[in-house]
N, C-alpha and C. Protein backbone atom coordinates (compact mmCIF):
# COMPACT_ATOMS: atom_id res chain seq x y z
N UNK A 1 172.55 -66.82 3.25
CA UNK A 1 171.34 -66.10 3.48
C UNK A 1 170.22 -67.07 3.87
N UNK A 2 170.30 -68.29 2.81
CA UNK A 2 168.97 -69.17 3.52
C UNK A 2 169.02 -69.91 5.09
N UNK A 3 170.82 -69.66 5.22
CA UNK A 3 170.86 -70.35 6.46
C UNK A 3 170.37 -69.35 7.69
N UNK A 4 170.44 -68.07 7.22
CA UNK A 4 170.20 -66.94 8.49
C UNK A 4 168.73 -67.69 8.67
N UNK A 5 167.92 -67.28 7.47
CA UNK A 5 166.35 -67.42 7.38
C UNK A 5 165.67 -68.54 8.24
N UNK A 6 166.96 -69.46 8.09
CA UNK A 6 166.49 -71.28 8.36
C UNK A 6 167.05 -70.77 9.64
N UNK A 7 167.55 -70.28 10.43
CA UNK A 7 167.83 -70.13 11.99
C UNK A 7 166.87 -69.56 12.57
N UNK A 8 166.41 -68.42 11.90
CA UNK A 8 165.35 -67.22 12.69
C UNK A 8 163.97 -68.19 12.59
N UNK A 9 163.62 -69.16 11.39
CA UNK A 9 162.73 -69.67 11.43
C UNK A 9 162.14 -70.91 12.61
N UNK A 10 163.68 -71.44 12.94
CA UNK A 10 163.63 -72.45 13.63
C UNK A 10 163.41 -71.82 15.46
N UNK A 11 164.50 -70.38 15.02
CA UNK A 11 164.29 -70.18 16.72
C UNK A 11 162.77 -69.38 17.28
N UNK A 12 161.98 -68.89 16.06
CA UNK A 12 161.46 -68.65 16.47
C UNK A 12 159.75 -69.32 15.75
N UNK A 13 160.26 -70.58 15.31
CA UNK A 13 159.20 -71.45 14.95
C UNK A 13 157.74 -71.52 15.34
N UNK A 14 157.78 -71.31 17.10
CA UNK A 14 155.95 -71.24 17.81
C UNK A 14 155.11 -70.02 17.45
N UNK A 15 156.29 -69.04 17.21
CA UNK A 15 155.81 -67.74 17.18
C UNK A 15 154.70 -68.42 15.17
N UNK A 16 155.89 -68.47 14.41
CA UNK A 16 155.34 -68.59 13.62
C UNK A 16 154.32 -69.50 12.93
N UNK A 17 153.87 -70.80 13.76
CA UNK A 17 152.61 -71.99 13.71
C UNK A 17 151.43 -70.82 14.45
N UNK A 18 151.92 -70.23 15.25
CA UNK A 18 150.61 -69.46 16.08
C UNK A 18 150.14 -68.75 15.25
N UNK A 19 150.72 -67.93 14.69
CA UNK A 19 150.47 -67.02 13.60
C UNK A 19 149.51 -67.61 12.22
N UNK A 20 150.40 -68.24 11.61
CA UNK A 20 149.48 -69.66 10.86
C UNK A 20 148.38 -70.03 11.19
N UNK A 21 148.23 -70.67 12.28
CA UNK A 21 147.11 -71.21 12.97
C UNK A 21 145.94 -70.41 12.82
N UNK A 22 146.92 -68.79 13.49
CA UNK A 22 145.42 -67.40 13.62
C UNK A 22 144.85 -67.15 12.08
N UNK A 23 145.78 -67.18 10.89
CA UNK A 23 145.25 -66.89 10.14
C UNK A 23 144.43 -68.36 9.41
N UNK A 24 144.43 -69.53 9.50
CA UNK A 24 143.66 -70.57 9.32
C UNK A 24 142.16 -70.13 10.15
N UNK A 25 142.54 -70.12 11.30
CA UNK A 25 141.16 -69.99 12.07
C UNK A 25 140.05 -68.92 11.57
N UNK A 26 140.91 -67.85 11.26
CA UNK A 26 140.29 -66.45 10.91
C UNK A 26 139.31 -66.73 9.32
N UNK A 27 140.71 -67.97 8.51
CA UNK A 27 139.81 -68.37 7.35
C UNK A 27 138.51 -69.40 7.57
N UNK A 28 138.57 -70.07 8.32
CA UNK A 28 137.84 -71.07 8.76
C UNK A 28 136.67 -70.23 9.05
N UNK A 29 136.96 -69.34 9.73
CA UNK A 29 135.72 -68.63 10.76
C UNK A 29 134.62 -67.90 9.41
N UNK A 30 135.37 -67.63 8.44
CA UNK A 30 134.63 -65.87 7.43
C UNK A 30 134.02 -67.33 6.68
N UNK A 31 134.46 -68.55 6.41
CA UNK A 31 133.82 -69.84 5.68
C UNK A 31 132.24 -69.79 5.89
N UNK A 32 132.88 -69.97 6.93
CA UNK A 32 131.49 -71.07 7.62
C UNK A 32 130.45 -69.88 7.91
N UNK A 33 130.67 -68.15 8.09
CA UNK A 33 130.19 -67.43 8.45
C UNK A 33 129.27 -66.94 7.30
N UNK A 34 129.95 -67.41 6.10
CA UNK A 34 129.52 -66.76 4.70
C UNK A 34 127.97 -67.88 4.49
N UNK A 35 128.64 -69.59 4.72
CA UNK A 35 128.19 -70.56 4.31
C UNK A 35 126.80 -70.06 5.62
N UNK A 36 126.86 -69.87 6.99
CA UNK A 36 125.89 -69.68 7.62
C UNK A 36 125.03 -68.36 6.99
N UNK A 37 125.26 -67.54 6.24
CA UNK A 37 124.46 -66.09 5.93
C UNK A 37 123.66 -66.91 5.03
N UNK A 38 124.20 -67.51 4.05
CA UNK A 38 123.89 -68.23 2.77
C UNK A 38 122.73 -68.99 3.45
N UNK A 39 122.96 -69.91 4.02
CA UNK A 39 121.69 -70.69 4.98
C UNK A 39 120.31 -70.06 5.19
N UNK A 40 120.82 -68.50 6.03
CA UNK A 40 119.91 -68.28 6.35
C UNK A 40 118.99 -67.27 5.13
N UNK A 41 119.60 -66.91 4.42
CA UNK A 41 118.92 -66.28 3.29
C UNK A 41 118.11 -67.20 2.67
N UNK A 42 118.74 -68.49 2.60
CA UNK A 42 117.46 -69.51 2.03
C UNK A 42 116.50 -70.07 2.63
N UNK A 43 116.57 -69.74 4.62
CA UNK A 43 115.48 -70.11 5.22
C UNK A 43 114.73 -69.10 5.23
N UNK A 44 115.13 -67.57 4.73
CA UNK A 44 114.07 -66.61 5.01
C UNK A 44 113.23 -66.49 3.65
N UNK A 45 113.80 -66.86 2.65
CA UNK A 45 113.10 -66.95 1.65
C UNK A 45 111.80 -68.29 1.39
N UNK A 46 112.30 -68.90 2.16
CA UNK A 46 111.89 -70.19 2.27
C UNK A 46 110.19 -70.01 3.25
N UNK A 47 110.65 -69.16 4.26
CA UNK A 47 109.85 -68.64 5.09
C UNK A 47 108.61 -67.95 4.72
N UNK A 48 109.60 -66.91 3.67
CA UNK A 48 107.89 -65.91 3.24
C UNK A 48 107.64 -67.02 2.16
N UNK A 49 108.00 -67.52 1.53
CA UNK A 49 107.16 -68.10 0.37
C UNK A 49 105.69 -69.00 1.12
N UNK A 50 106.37 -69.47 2.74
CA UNK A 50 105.41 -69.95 3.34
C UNK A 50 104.48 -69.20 3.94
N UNK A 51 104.90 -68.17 3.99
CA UNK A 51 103.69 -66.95 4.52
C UNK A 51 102.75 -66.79 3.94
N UNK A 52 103.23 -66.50 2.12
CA UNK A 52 102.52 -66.25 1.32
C UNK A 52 101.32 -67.09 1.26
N UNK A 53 101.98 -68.23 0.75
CA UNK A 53 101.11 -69.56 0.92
C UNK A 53 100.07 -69.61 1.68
N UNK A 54 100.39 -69.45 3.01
CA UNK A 54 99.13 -69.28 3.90
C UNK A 54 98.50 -68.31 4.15
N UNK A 55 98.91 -67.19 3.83
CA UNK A 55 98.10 -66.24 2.95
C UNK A 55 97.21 -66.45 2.04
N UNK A 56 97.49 -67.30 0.78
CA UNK A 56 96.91 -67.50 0.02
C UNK A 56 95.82 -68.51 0.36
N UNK A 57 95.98 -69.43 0.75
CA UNK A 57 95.25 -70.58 1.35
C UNK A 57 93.60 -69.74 2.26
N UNK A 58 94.19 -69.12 2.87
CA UNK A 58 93.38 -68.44 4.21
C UNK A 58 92.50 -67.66 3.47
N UNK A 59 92.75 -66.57 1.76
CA UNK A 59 92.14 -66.19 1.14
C UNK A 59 91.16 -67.30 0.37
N UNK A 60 91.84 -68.14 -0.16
CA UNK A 60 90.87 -68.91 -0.33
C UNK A 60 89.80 -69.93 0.46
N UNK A 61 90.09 -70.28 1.23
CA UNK A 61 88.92 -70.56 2.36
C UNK A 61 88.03 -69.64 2.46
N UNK A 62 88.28 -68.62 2.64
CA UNK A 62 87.34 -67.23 2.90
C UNK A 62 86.46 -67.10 1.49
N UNK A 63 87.19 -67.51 0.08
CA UNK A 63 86.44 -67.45 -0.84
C UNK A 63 85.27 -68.24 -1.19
N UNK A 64 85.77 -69.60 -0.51
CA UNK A 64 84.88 -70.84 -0.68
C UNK A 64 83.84 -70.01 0.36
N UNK A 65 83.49 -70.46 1.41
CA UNK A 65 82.82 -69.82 2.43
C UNK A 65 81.84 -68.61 1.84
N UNK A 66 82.59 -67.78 0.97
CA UNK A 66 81.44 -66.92 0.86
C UNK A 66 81.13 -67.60 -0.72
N UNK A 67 81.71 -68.34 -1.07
CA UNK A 67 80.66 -68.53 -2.31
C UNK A 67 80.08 -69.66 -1.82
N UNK A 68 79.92 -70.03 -0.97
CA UNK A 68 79.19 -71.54 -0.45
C UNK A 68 77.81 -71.03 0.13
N UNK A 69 78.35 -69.45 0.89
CA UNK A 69 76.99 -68.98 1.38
C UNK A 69 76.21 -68.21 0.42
N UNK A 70 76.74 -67.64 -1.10
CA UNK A 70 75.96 -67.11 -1.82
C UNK A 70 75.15 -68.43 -2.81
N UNK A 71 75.65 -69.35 -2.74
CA UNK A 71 75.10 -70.68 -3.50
C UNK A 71 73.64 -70.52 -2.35
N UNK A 72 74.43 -70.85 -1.26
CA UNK A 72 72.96 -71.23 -0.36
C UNK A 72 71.82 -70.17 -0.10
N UNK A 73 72.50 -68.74 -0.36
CA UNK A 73 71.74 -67.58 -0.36
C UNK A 73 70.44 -67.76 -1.51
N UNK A 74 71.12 -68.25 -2.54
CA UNK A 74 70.33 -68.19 -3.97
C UNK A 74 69.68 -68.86 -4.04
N UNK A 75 70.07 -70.41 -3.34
CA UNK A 75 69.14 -71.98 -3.34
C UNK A 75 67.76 -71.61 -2.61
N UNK A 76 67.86 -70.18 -1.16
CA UNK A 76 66.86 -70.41 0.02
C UNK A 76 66.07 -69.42 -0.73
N UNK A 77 66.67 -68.25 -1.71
CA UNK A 77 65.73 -67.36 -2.43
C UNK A 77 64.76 -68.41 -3.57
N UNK A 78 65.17 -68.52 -4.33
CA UNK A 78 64.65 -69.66 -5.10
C UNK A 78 63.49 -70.39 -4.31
N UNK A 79 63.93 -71.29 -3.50
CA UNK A 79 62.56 -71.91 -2.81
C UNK A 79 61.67 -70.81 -2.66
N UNK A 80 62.09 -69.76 -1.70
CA UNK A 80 61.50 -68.82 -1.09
C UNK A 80 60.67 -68.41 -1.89
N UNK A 81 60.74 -68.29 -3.53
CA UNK A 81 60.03 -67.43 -4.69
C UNK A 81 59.01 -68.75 -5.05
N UNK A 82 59.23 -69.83 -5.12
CA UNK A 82 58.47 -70.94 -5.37
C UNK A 82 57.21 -71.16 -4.38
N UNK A 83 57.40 -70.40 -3.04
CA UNK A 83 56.73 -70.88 -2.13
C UNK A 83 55.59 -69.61 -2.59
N UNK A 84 56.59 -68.69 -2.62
CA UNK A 84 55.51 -67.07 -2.77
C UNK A 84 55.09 -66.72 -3.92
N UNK A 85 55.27 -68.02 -5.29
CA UNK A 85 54.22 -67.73 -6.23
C UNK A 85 53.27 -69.22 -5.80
N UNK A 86 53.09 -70.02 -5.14
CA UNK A 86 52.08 -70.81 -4.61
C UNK A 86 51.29 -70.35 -3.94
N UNK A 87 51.48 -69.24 -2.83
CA UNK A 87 51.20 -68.91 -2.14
C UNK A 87 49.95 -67.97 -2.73
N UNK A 88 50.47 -67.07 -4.08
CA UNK A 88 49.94 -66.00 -4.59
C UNK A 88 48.67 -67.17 -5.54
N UNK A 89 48.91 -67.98 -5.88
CA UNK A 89 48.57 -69.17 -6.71
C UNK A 89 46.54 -68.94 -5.65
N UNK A 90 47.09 -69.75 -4.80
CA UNK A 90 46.42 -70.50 -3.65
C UNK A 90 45.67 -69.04 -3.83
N UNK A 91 45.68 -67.49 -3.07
CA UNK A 91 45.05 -66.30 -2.78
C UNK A 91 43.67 -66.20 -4.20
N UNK A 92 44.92 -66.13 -5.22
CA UNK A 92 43.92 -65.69 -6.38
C UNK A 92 42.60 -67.05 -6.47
N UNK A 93 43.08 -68.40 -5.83
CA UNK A 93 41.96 -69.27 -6.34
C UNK A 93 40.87 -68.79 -5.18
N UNK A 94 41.80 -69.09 -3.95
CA UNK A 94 40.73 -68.82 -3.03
C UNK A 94 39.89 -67.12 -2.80
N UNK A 95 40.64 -66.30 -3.71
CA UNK A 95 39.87 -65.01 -4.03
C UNK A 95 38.60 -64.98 -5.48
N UNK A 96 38.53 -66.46 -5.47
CA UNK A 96 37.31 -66.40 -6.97
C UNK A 96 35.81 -66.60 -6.18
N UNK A 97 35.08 -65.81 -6.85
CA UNK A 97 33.62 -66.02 -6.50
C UNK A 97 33.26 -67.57 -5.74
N UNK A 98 33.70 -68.35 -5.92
CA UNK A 98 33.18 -69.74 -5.56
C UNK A 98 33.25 -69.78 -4.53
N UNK A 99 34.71 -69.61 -3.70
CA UNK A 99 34.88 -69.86 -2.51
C UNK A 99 34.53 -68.17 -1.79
N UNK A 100 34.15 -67.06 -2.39
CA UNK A 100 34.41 -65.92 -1.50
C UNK A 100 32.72 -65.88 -0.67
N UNK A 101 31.66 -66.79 -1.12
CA UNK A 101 30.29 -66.18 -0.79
C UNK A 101 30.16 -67.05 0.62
N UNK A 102 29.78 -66.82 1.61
CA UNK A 102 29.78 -67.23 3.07
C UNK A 102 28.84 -68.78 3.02
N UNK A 103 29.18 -69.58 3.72
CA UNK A 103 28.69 -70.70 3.99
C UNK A 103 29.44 -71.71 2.54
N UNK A 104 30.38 -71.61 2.45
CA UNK A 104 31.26 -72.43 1.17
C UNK A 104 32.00 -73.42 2.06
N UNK A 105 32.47 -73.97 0.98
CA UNK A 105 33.10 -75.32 1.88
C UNK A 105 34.93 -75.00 0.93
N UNK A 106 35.87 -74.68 2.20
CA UNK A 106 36.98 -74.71 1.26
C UNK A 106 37.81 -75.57 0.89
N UNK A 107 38.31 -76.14 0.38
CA UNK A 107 39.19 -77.32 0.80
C UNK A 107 40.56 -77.13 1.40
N UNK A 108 40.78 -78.25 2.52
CA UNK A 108 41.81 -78.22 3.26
C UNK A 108 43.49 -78.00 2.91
N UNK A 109 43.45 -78.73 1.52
CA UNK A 109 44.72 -79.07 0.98
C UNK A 109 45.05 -78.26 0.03
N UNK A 110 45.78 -77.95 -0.13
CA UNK A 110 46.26 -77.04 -1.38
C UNK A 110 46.59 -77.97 -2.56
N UNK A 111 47.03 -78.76 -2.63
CA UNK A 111 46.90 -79.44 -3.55
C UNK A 111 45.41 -79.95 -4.43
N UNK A 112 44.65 -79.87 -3.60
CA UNK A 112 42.84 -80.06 -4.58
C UNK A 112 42.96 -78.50 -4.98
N UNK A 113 43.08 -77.73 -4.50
CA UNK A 113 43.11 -75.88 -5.17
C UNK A 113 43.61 -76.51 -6.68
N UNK A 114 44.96 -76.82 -6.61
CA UNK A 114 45.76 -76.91 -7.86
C UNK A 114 45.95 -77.51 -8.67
N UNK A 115 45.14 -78.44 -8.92
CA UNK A 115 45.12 -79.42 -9.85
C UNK A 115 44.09 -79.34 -10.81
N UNK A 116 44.33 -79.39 -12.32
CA UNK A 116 43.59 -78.58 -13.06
C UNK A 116 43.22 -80.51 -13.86
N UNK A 117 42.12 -80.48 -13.98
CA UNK A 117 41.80 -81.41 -14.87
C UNK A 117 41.65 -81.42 -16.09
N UNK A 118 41.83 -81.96 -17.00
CA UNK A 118 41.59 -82.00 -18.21
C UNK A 118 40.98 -83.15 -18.95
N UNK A 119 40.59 -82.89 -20.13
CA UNK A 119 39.95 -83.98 -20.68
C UNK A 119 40.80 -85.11 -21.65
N UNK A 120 40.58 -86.07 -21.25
CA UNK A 120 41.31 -87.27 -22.23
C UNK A 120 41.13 -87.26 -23.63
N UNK A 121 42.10 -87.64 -24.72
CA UNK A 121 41.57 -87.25 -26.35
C UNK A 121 41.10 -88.63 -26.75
N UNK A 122 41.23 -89.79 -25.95
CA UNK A 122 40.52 -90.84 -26.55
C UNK A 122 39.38 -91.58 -25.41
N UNK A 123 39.06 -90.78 -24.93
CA UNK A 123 37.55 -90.87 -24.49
C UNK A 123 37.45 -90.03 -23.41
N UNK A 124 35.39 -89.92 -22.96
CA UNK A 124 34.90 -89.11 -22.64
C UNK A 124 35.51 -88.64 -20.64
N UNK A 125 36.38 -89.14 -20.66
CA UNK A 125 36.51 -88.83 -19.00
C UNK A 125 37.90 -87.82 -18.90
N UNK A 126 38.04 -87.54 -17.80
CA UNK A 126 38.35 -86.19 -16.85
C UNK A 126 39.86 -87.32 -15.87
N UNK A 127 40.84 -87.09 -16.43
CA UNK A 127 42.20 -87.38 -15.78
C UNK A 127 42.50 -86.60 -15.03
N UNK A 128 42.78 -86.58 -13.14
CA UNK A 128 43.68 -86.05 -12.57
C UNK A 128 44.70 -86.65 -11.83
N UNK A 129 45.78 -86.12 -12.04
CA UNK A 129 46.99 -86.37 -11.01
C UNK A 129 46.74 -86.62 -10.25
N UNK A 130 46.19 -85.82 -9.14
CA UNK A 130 45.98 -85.48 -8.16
C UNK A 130 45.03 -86.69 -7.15
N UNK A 131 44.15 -87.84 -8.07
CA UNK A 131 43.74 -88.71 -7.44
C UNK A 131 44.73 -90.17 -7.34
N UNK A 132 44.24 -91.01 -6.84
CA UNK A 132 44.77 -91.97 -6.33
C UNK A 132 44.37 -93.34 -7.49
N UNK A 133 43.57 -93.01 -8.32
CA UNK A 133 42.79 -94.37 -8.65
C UNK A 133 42.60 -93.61 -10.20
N UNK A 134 44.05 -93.09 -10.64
CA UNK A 134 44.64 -93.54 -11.60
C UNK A 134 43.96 -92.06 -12.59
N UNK A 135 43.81 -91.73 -11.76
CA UNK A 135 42.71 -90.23 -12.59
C UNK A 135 41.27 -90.90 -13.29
N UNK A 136 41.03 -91.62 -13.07
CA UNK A 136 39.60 -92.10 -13.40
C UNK A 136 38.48 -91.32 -12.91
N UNK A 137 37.83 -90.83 -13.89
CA UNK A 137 36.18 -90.32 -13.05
C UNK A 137 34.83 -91.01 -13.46
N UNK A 138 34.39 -91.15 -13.03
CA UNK A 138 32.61 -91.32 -13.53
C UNK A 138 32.24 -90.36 -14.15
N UNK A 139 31.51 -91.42 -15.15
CA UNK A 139 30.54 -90.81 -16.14
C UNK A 139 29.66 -89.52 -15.78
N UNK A 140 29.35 -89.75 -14.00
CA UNK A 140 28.01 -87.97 -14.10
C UNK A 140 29.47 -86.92 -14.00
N UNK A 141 30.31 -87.58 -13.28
CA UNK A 141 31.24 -86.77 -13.36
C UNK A 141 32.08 -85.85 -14.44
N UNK A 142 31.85 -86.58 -15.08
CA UNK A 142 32.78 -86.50 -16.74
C UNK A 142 31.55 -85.48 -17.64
N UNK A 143 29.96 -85.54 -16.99
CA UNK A 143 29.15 -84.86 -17.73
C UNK A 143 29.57 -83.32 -17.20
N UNK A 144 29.57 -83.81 -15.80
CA UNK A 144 29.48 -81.95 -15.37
C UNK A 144 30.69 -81.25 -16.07
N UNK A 145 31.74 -82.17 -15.90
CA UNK A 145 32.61 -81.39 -16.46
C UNK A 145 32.46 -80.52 -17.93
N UNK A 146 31.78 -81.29 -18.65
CA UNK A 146 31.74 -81.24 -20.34
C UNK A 146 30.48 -80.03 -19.93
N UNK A 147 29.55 -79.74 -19.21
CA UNK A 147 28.62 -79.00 -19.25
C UNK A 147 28.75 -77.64 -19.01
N UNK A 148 30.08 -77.65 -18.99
CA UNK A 148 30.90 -75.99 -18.76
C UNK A 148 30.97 -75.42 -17.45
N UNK A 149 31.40 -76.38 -16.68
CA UNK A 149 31.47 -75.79 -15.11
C UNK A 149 32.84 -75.84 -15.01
N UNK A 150 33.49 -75.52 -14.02
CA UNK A 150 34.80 -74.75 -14.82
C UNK A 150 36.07 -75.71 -14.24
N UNK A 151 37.17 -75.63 -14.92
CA UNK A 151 38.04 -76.36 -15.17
C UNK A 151 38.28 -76.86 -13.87
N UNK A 152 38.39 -76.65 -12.86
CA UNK A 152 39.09 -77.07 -11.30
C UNK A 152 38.08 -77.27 -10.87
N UNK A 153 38.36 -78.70 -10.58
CA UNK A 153 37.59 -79.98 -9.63
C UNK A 153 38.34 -80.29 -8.33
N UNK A 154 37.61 -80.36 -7.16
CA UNK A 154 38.43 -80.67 -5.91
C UNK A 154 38.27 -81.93 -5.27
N UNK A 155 38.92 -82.68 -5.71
CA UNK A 155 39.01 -84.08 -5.16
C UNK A 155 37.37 -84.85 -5.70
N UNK A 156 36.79 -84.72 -6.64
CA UNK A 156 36.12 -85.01 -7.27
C UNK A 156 34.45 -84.61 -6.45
N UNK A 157 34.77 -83.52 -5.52
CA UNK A 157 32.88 -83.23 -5.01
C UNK A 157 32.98 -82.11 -5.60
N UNK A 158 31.65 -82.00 -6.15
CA UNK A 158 31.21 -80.39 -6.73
C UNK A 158 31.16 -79.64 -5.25
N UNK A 159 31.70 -78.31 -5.70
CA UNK A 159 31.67 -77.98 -4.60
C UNK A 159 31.02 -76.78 -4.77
């Protein structure tokens, strides 16, 4: 019996390597086909995670941006309120009897408006910021003050 087997095998041997062969190839092929799906499932995953990412990224830029412009929104209000209580500052001085009666002399600077003098606790003179020569005043100066004329001096002329 093995010799029939060993004849049919031999005579018809090509038939049976071809056969072999097809089913090697066929295994070879579903391999590499599986190993290629596998690939690509990890480049598509690979993919959105990068989507996301720049998704995420692109949201945050957009976040910076608007909180960069509400920082700067708040910084230009701020000044803006500093300017418009100076402003209101400056109205009410220049709305006092002194300066409202015609032929007055106003002063140029806003800064002489705002500078409030006061009196020193260890002697008789009148310190301002606002001068150059250290807030020093003279003595007639230092009288008027004390004689109840009123707190705001402008660059040291009665005005």
């Amino acid at each position: 019996m093995f010799s029939a087997l060993y004849d049919f095998c031999r005579d018809q041997g090509s038939i049976i390597g071809g056969l072999l062969a097809l089913a090697a190839g066929y295994l070879v092929f579903r391999g590499t086909t599986r190993a290629a799906d596998r690939q690509l499932a990890a480049l598509t995953a690979q993919t959105e995670a990068l989507r996301q990412q720049t998704h995420d990224l692109r949201n945050e830029g957009r976040r910076r941006q608007a909180r960069d412009g509400i920082v700067a929104t708040k910084l230009l209000a701020s000044v803006l309120a500093i300017i418009r209580n100076d402003v209101d500052k400056l109205k009410q001085l220049l709305d006092r009897p002194r300066y409202a009666a015609t032929n007055r002399i106003v002063p140029t600077n806003y800064r002489q408006l705002t500078t409030v003098l006061t009196p020193c606790s260890w002697c008789r003179r009148v310190r301002s910021p606002a001068r150059g020569d250290g807030g020093r005043r003279s003595p007639a100066s230092t009288a008027r003050a004390d004689k109840g004329s009123e707190a705001m001096k402008v660059s040291g002329k009665a005005v």
